[in-house]
Protein backbone atom coordinates (compact mmCIF):
# COMPACT_ATOMS: atom_id res chain seq x y z
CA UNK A 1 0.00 0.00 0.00
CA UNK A 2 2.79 2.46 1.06
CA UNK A 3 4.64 2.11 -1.94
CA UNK A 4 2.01 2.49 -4.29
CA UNK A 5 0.79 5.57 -2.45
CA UNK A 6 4.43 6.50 -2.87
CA UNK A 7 4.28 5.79 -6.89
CA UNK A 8 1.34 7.97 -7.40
CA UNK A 9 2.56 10.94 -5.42
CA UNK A 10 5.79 10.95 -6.75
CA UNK A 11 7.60 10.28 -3.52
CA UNK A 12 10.68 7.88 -3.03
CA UNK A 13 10.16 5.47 -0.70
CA UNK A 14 12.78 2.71 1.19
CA UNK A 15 10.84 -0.54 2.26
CA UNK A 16 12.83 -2.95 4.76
CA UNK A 17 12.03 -6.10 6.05
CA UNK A 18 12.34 -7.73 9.57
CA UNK A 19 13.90 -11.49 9.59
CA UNK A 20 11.39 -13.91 10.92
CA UNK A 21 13.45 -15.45 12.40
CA UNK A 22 14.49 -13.30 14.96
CA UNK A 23 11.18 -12.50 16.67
CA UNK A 24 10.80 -13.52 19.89
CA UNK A 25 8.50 -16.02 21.55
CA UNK A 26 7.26 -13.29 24.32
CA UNK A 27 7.62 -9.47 23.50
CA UNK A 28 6.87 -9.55 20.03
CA UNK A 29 5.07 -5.81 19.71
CA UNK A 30 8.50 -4.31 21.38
CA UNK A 31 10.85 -6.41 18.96
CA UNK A 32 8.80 -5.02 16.00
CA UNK A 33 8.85 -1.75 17.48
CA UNK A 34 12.85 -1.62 18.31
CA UNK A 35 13.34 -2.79 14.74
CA UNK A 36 11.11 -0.18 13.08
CA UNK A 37 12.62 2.31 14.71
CA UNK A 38 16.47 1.15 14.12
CA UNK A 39 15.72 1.15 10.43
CA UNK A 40 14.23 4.36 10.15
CA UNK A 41 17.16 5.05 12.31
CA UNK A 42 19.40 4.00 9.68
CA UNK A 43 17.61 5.23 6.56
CA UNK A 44 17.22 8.60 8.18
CA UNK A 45 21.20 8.50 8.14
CA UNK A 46 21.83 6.88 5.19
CA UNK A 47 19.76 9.78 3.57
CA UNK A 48 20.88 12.90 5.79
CA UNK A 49 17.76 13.06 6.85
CA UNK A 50 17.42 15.41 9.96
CA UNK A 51 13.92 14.28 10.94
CA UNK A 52 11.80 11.41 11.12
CA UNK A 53 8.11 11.62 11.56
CA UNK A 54 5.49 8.97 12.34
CA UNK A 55 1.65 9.11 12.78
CA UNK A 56 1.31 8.62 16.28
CA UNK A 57 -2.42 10.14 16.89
CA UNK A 58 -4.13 11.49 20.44
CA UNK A 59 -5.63 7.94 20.42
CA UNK A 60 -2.46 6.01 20.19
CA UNK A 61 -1.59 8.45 23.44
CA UNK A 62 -4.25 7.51 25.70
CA UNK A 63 -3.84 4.09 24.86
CA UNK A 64 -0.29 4.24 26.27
CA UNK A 65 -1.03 6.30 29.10
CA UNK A 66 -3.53 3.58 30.19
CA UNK A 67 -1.01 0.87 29.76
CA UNK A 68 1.45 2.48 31.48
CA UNK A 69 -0.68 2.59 34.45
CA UNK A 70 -1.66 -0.61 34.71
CA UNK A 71 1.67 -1.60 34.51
CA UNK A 72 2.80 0.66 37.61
CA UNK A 73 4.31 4.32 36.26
CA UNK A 74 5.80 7.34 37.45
CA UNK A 75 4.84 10.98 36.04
CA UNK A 76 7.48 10.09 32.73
CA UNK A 77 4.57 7.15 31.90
CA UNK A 78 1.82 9.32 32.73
CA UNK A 79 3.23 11.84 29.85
CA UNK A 80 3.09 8.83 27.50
CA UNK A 81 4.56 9.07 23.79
CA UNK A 82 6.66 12.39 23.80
CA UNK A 83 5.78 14.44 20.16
CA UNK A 84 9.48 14.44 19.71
CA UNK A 85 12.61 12.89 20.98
CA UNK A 86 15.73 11.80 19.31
CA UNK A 87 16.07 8.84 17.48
CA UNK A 88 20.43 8.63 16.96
CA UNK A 89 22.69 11.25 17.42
CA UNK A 90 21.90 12.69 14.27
CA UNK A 91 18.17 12.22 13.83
CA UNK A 92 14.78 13.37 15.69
CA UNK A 93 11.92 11.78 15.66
CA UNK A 94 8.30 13.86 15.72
CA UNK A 95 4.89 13.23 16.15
CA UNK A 96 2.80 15.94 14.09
CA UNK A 97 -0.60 13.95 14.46
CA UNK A 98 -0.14 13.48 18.65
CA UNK A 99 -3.13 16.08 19.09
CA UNK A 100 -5.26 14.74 16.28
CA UNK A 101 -8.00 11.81 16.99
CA UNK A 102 -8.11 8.94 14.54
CA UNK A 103 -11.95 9.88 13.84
CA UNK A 104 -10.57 13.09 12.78
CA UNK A 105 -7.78 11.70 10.50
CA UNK A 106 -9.98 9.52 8.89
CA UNK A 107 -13.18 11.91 8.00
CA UNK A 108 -10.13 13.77 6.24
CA UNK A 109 -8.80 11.24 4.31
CA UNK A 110 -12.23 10.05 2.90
CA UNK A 111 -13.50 13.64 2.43
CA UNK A 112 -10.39 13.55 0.14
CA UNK A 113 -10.88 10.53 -1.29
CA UNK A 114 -7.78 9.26 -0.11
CA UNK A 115 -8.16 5.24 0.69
CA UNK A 116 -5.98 4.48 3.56
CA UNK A 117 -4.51 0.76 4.98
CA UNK A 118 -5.28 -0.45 7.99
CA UNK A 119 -2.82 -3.08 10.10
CA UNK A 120 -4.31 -5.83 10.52
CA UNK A 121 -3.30 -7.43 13.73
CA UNK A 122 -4.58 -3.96 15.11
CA UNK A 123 -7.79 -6.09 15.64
CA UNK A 124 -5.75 -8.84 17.45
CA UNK A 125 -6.88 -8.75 21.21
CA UNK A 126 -4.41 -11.04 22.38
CA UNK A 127 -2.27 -7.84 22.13
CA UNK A 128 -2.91 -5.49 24.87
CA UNK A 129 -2.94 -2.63 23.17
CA UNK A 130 -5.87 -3.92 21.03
CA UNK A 131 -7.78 -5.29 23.86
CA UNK A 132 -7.94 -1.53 25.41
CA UNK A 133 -8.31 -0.11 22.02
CA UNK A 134 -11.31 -3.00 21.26
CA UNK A 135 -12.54 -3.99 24.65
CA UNK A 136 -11.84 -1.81 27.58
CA UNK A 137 -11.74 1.96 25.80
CA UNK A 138 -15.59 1.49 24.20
CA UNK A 139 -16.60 0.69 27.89
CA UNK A 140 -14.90 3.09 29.66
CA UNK A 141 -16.89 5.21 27.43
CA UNK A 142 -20.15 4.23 28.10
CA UNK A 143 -19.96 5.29 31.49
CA UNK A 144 -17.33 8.43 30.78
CA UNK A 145 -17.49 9.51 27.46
CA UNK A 146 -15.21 12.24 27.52
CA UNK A 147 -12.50 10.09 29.58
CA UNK A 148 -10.44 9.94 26.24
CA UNK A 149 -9.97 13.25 26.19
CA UNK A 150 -9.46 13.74 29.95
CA UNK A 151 -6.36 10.81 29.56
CA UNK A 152 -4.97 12.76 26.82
CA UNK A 153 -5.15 16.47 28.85
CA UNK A 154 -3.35 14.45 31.67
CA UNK A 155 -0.95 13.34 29.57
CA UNK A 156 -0.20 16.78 28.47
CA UNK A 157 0.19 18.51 31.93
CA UNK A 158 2.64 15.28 32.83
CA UNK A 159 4.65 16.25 29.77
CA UNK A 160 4.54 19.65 30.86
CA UNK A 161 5.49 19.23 34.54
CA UNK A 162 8.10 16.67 33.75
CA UNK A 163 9.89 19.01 31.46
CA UNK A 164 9.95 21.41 33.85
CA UNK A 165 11.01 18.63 36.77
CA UNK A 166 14.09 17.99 34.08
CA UNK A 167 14.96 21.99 33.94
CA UNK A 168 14.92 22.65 37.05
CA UNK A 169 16.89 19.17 37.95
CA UNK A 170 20.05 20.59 34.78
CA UNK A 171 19.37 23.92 36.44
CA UNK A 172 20.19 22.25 40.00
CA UNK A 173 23.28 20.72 38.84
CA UNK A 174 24.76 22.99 36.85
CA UNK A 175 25.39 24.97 39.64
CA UNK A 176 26.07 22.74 42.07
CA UNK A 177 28.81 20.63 40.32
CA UNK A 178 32.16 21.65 41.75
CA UNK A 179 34.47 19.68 40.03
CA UNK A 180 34.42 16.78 38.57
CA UNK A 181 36.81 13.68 37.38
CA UNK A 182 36.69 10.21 36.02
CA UNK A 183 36.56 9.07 39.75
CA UNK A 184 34.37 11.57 41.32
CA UNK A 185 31.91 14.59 40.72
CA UNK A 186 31.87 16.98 43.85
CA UNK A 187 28.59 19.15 44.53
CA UNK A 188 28.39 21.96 46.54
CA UNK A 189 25.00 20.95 48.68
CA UNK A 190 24.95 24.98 49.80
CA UNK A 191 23.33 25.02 46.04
C-alpha cells in the first residue's frame, strides 16, 4: 500500500524487512517496534535526513497512558509518547498527528478521497494494546465519554510538569557541580 501511495505521489520510498526469524517467543510488539525504529534510524542516516516523523495520533496516546498505568508508572509514563525525541545522534523523531483523533484523521482522508490501509493485527486482542483499544476503551466510554480526552489532557500537563522537573533538575546541577573527574563529581550541597 505504502509504496504504491508513494508511486502515485511521486515520492521515493525505502521498504525494509524484519527477519522472521528473529522475533521472539514473548515481547513480540517491542521487537517489532525496536526494529522499526532502528531502520528508520538508519535510513534517516543513510539519507541525511534530519527528521523522522510517524503518525502517532491522540488515540495512540491515551492508549499508552492507560497501559502504562496498569503496569505501575511514574509521572514520565503518565506523559506517554513524547511528540518528539531523538532517534540517533543525528536524527529526531516527531509526532505531528499526537493532538489529532483517529476519527478526525480519517473523516479527512475520505472527504479527500484518499483510501488508507489499515494493520491488521490492530484487531488482534491477544495484544494489549488492542484489547484496550477493542474492549476496555468502548466501555470506559459508556460510562465516561469524555474520559479519552481527559487521559490525553493528563498526559499533556505530565509532559509539561516533567519538562519542567528535568529543567529545574540541569538547572540544579549545573550549579552545584564543583568539580568533577573520572573518579568523582563533587557538589556543593549549599546550592
Amino acid at each position: 500500500f505504502v509504496q504504491s501511495l508513494a508511486e502515485v505521489l511521486h515520492i521515493p520510498v525505502v521498504l525494509g524487512r524484519a527477519d522472521a526469524a528473529a522475533i521472539p517467543l514473548t515481547g513480540i510488539e517491542a521487537w517489532a517496534r525496536n526494529v522499526r525504529y532502528r531502520f528508520l534510524q538508519t535510513t534517516a542516516e543513510q539519507h541525511a535526513c534530519p527528521i523522522v516523523m510517524t503518525a502517532h495520533m491522540a488515540d495512540d496516546q491515551v492508549e499508552t497512558v492507560l497501559h502504562h498505568l496498569f503496569r505501575g508508572t511514574g509521572l514520565g509514563g503518565v506523559a506517554g509518547i513524547p511528540k518528539v525525541r531523538p532517534l540517533g545522534e543525528r536524527v529526531r523523531l516527531m509526532r505531528p498527528l499526537a493532538t489529532v483523533w483517529r476519527a478526525e484523521i480519517e473523516t479527512y482522508l475520505t472527504s479527500a478521497g484518499q483510501s488508507y490501509c489499515v494493520d491488521e493485527t490492530n484487531a488482534d486482542p491477544q495484544f494489549r494494546r488492542n484489547w484496550l483499544r477493542h474492549q476496555l476503551l468502548p466501555l470506559i466510554r459508556t460510562a465516561y465519554p469524555e474520559a479519552p480526552a481527559a487521559i490525553w489532557r493528563l498526559s499533556q500537563h505530565a509532559e509539561a510538569a516533567t519538562e519542567t522537573l528535568d529543567f529545574l533538575a540541569d538547572d540544579w546541577l549545573k550549579r552545584a557541580i564543583l568539580e568533577t573527574s573520572d573518579e568523582r563529581v563533587l557538589l556543593d550541597p549549599q546550592v
